[in-house]
Protein backbone atom coordinates (compact mmCIF):
# COMPACT_ATOMS: atom_id res chain seq x y z
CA UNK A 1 17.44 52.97 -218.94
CA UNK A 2 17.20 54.52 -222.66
CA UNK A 3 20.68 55.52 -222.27
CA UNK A 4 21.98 52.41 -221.18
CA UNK A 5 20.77 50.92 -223.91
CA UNK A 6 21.81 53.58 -226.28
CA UNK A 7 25.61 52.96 -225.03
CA UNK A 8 25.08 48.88 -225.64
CA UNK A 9 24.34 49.50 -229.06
CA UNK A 10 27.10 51.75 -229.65
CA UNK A 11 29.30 49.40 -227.61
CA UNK A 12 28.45 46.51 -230.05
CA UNK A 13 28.87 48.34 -233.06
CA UNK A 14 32.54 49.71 -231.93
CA UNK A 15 32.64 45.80 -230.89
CA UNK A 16 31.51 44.25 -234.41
CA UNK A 17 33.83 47.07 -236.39
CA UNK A 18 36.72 46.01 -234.57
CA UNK A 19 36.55 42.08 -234.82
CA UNK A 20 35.79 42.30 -238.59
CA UNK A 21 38.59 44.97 -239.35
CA UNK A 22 40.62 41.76 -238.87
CA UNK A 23 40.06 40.74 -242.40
CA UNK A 24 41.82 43.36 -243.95
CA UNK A 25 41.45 46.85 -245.17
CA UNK A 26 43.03 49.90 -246.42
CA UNK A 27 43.13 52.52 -243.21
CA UNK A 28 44.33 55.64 -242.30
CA UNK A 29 47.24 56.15 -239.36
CA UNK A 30 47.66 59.78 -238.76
CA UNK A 31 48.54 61.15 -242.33
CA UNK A 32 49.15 58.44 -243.56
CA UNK A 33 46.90 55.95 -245.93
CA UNK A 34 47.90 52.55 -245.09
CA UNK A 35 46.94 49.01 -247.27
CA UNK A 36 45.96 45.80 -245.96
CA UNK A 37 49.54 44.54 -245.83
CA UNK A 38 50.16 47.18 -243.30
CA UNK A 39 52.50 49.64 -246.17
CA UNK A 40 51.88 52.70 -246.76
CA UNK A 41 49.98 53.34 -250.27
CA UNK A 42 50.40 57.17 -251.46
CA UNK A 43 48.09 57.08 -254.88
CA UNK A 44 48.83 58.32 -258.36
CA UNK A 45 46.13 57.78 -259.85
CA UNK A 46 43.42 59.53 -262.37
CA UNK A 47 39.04 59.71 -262.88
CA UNK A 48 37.02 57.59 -264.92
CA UNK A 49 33.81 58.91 -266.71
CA UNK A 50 31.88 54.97 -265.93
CA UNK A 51 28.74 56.93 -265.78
CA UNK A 52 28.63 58.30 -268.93
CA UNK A 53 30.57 55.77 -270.89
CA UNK A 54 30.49 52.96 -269.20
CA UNK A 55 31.62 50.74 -272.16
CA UNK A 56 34.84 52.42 -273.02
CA UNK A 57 35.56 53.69 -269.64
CA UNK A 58 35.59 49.68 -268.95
CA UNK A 59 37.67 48.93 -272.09
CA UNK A 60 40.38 51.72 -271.31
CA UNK A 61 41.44 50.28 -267.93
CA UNK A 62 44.26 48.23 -269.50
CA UNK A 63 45.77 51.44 -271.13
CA UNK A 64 45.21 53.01 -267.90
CA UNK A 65 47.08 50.54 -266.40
CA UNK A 66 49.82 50.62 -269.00
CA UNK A 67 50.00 54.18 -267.88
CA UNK A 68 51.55 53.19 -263.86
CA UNK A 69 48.44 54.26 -262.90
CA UNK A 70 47.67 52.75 -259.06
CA UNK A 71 44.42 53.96 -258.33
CA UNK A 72 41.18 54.58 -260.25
CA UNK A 73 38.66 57.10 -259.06
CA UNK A 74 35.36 55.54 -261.08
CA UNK A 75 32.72 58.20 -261.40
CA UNK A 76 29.61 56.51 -260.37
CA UNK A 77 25.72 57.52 -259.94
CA UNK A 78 23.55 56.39 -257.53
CA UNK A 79 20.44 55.46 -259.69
CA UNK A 80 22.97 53.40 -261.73
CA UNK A 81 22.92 49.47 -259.90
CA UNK A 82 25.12 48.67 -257.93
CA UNK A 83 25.74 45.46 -259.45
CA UNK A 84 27.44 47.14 -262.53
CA UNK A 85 30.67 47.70 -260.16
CA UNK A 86 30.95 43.89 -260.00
CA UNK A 87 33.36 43.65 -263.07
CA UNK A 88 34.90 47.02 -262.90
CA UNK A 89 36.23 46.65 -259.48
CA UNK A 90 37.48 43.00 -260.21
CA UNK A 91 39.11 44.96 -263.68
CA UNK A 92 40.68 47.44 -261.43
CA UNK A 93 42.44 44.73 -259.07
CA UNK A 94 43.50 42.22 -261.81
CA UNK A 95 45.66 45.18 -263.42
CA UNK A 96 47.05 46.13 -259.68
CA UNK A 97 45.58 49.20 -259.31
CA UNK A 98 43.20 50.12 -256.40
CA UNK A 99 39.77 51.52 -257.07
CA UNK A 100 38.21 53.98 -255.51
CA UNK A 101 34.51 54.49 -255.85
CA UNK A 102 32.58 58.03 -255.67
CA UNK A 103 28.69 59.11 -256.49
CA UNK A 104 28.99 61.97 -258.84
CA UNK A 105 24.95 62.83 -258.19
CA UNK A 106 25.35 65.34 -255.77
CA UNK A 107 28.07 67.60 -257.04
CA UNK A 108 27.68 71.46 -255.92
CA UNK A 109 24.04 70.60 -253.67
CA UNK A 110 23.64 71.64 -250.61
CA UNK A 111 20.75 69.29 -249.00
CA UNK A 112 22.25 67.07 -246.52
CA UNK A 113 18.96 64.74 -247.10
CA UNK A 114 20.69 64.45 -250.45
CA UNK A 115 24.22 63.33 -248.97
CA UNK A 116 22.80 60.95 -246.77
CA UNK A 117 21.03 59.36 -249.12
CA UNK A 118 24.24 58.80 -251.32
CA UNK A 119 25.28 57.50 -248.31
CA UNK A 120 22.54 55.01 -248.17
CA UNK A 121 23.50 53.36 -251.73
CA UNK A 122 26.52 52.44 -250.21
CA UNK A 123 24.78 50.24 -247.60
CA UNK A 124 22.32 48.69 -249.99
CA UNK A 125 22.09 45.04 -249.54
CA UNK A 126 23.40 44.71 -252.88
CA UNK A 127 26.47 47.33 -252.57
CA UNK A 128 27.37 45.86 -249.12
CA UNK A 129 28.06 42.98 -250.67
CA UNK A 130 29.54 44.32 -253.25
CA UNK A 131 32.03 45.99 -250.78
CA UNK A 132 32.00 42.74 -248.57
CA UNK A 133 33.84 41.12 -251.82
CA UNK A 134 36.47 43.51 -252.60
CA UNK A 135 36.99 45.41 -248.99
CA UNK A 136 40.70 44.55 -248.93
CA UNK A 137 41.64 46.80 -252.23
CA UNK A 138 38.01 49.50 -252.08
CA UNK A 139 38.24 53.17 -251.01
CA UNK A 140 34.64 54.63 -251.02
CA UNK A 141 33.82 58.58 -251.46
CA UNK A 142 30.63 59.06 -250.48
CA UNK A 143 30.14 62.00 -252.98
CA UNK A 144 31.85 64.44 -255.49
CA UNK A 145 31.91 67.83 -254.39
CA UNK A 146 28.87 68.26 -252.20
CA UNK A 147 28.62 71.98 -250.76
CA UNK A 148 28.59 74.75 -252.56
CA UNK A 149 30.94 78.17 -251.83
CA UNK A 150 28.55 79.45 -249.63
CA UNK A 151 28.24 76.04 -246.77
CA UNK A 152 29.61 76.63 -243.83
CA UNK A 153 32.26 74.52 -242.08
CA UNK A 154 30.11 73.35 -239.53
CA UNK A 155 27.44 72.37 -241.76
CA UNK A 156 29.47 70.27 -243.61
CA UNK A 157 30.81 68.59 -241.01
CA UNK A 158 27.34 68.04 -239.28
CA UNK A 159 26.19 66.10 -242.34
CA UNK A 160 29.48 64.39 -243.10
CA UNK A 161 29.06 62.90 -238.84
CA UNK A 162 25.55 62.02 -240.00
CA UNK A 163 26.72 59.67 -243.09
CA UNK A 164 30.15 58.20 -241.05
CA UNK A 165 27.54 57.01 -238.22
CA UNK A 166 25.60 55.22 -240.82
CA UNK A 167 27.89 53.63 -242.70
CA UNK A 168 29.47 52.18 -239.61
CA UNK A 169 26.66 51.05 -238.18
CA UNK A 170 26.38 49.01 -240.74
CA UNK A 171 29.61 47.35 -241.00
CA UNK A 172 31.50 49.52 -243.28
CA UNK A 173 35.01 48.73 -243.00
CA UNK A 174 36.67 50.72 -244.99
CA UNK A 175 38.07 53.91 -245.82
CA UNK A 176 35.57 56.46 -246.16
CA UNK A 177 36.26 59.20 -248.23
CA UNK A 178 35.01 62.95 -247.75
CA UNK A 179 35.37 65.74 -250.37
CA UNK A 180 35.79 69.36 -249.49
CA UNK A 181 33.01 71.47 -250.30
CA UNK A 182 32.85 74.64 -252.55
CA UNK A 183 32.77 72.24 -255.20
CA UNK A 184 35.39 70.31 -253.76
CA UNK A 185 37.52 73.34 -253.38
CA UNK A 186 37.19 74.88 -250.52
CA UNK A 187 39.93 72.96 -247.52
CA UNK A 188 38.80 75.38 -244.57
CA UNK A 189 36.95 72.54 -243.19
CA UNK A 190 39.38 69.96 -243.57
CA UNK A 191 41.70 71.61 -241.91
CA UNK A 192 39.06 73.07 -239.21
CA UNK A 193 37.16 70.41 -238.61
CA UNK A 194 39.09 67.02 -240.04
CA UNK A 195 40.49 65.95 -236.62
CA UNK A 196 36.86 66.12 -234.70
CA UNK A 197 35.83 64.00 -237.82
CA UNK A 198 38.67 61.24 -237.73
CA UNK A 199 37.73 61.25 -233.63
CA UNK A 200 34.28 61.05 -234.38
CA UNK A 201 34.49 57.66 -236.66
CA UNK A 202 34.86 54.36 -234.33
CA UNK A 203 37.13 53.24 -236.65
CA UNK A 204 39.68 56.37 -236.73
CA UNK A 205 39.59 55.85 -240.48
CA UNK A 206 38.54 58.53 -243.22
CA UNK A 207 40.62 60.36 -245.98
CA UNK A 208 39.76 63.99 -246.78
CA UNK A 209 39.98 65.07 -250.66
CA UNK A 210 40.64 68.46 -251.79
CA UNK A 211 39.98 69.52 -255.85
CA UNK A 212 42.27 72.18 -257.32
CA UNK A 213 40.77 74.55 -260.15
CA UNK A 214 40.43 78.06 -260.05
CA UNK A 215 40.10 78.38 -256.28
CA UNK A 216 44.10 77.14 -256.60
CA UNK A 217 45.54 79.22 -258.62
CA UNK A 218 47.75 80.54 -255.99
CA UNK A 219 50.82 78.42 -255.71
CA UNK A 220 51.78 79.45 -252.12
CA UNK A 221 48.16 78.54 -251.43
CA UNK A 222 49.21 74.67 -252.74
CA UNK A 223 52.40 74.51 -250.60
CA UNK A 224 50.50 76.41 -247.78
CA UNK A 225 47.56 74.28 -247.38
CA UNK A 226 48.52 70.73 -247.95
CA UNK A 227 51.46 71.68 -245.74
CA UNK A 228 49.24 72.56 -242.63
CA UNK A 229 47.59 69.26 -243.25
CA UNK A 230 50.30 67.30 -242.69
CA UNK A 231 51.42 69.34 -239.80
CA UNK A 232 47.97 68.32 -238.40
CA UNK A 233 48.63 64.95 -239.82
CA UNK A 234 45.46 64.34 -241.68
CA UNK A 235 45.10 62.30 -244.48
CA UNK A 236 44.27 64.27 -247.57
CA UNK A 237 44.40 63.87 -250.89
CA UNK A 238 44.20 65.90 -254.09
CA UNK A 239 41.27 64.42 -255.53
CA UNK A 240 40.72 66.36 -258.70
CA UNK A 241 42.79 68.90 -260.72
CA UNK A 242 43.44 70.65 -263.84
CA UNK A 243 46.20 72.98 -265.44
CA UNK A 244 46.65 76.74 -266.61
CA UNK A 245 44.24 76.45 -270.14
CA UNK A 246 44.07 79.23 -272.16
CA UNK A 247 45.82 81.54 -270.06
CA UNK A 248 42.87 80.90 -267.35
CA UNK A 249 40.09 82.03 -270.04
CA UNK A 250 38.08 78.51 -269.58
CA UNK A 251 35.04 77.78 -267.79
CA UNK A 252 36.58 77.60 -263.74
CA UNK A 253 38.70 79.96 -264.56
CA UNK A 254 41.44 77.62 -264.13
CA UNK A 255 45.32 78.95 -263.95
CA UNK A 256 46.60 76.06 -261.30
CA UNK A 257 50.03 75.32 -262.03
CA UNK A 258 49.70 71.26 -261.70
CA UNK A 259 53.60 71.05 -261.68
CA UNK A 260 53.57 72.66 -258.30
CA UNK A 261 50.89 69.92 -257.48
CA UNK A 262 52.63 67.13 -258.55
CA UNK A 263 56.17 68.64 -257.09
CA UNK A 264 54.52 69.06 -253.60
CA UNK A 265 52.58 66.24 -253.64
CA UNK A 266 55.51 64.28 -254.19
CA UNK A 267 57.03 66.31 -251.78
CA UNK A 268 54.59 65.71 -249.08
CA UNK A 269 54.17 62.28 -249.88
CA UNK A 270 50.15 63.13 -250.67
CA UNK A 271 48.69 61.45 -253.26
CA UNK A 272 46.43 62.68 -256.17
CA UNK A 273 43.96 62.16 -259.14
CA UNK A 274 43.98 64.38 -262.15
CA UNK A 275 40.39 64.91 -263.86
CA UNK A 276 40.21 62.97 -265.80
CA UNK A 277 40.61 60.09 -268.37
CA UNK A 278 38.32 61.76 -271.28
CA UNK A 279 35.12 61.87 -272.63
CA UNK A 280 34.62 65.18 -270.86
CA UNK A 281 31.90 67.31 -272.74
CA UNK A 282 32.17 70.35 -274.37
CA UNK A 283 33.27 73.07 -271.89
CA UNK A 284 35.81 70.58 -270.02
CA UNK A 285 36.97 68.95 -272.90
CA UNK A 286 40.50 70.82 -272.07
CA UNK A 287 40.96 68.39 -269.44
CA UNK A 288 40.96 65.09 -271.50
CA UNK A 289 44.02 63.27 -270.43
CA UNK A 290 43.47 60.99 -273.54
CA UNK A 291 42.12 62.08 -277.10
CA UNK A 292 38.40 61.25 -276.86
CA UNK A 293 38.47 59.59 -280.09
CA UNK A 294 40.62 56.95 -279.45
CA UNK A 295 40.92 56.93 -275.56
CA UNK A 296 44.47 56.62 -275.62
CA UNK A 297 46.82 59.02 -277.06
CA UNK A 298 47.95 61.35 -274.89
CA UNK A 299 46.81 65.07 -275.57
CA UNK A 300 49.37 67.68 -273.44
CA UNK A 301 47.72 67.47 -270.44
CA UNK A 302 48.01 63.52 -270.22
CA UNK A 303 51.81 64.27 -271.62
CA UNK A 304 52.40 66.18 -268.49
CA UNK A 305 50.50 64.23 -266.29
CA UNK A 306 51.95 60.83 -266.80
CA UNK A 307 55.59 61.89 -268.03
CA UNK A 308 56.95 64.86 -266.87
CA UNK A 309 59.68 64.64 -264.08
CA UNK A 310 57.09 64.31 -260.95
CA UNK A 311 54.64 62.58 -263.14
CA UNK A 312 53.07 58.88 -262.46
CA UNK A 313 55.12 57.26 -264.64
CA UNK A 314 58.08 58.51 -262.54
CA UNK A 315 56.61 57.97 -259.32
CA UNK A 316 53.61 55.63 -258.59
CA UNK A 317 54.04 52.55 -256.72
CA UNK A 318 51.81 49.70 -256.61
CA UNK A 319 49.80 49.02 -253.70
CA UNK A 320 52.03 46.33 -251.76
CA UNK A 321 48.55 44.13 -251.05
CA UNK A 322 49.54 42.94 -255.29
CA UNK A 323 52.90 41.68 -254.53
């Protein structure tokens, strides 16, 4: 009898998720990341510091925008209200460009009582409504960079199963988005365990994100790796990444070449978000896209990011759910 009514509820849930998919979300088909008009949307996008400067992070979005920028990762934390994403998201969308919100709280933990409860914010009464509002144009990553280089691939993907079964139990529609761990670094998983995942979900519709820092610095490794991903058609995205700094002599020990990023993911047809706007501090100040005084001149890494040949100037495309 208890499993018969275990497979009820599970049977109303896959019920209720289809019926209100209806209204209109972003998905994932195979590799590909799809918007509600049914067009495929390949980001170019970069991350927003709204947790620690939530003022000028908000004022910036117009020279975002003026940057062909069509997606905005906004660094969020989860004792932050949820209400504060109100005017951002509704920011994001009235200069075409699709937001994508991630908890930044968790980044390099292990506890998987700590991921879940991430996951939890998202179904807060006041964040479901929230989502309810703005579901047609929201990607939501559940966390930055949980797992450390030491969790193992099935560990990851035990707690990850944990997280996708509560947020679609409780009407999530959207596309959930999953980090590598390793510090967001580490793709063994994605590419081990991403399928089983994407089966896993009722709705068929996650997006895994890979970071490139020091753990990249292999080129081949780029091509190699996003490359098998798309041979085992999963969605994936490069969610984070930086540049060869000082010869490699900065804090991750950084040496990616973010031209072969930018050629392959154009490639590939992958999208991407390079860390990160500014207002980095100290150590990661090399990665300030903009000069943190006035949060819009480009220093050289924003220079290469939005205008060499495979940069987003040259190649993003609005999300077809603005036209």
């Amino acid at each position: 009898m208890m499993n018969l009514i275990k497979i009820a509820v599970v049977m109303l849930v896959l019920v209720s998720c289809n019926s209100s998919n209806d209204r209109g979300t972003f998905k994932t088909e195979g590799r590909h990341l799809i918007d509600a008009n049914n067009n495929e949307f390949i980001m170019c996008g970069v991350n927003v510091p709204f947790a620690w400067h939530l003022e000028m992070s908000y004022k910036s979005l117009e020279s975002i925008a003026q940057q062909n920028v069509n997606c905005v990762r906004i660094v969020w934390e989860s004792h932050k209200p949820a209400q504060g994403l109100d005017s951002i998201l509704q920011k994001c969308i009235d200069l075409k460009m699709i937001p994508m919100v991630e908890l930044h709280d968790a980044t390099g933990d292990t506890s998987a009582t700590k991921l879940y409860n991430l996951a939890e914010f998202y179904v807060s009464p006041e964040m479901k409504t929230i989502i309810r509002k703005y579901e047609k144009y929201l990607l939501v990553n559940i966390a930055n960079e949980w797992g450390d280089n030491e969790m193992t691939n099935e560990y990851w993907r035990d707690a990850y199963i944990k997280c996708i079964d509560l947020l679609r139990s409780e009407g999530l529609q959207s596309v959930i988005v999953i980090d590598a761990p390793g510090w967001g670094q580490n793709s063994s998983p994605i590419l081990k365990y991403g399928t089983d995942l994407i089966n896993h979900d009722p709705l068929h519709n996650l997006l895994f994100s890979v970071h490139m820092y020091g753990s990249w610095n292999d080129e081949k490794k780029i091509i190699r790796d996003l490359s098998k991903a798309q041979s085992l058609s999963l969605p994936i995205i490069v969610g984070e990444f930086g540049y060869n700094y000082n010869d490699g002599n900065n804090n991750l020990n950084c040496m990616v070449n973010h031209h072969q990023i930018l050629h392959t993911c154009d490639s590939l047809q992958i999208g991407y978000l390079a860390w990160s706007w500014t207002g980095n501090n100290k150590e990661n100040k090399w990665l300030d896209l903009v000069e943190y005084g006035d949060w819009k001149s480009l220093t050289k890494w924003g220079e290469d990011v939005f205008n060499s040949p495979k940069g987003i100037k040259q190649t993003a495309k609005a999300a077809s759910v603005f036209k």
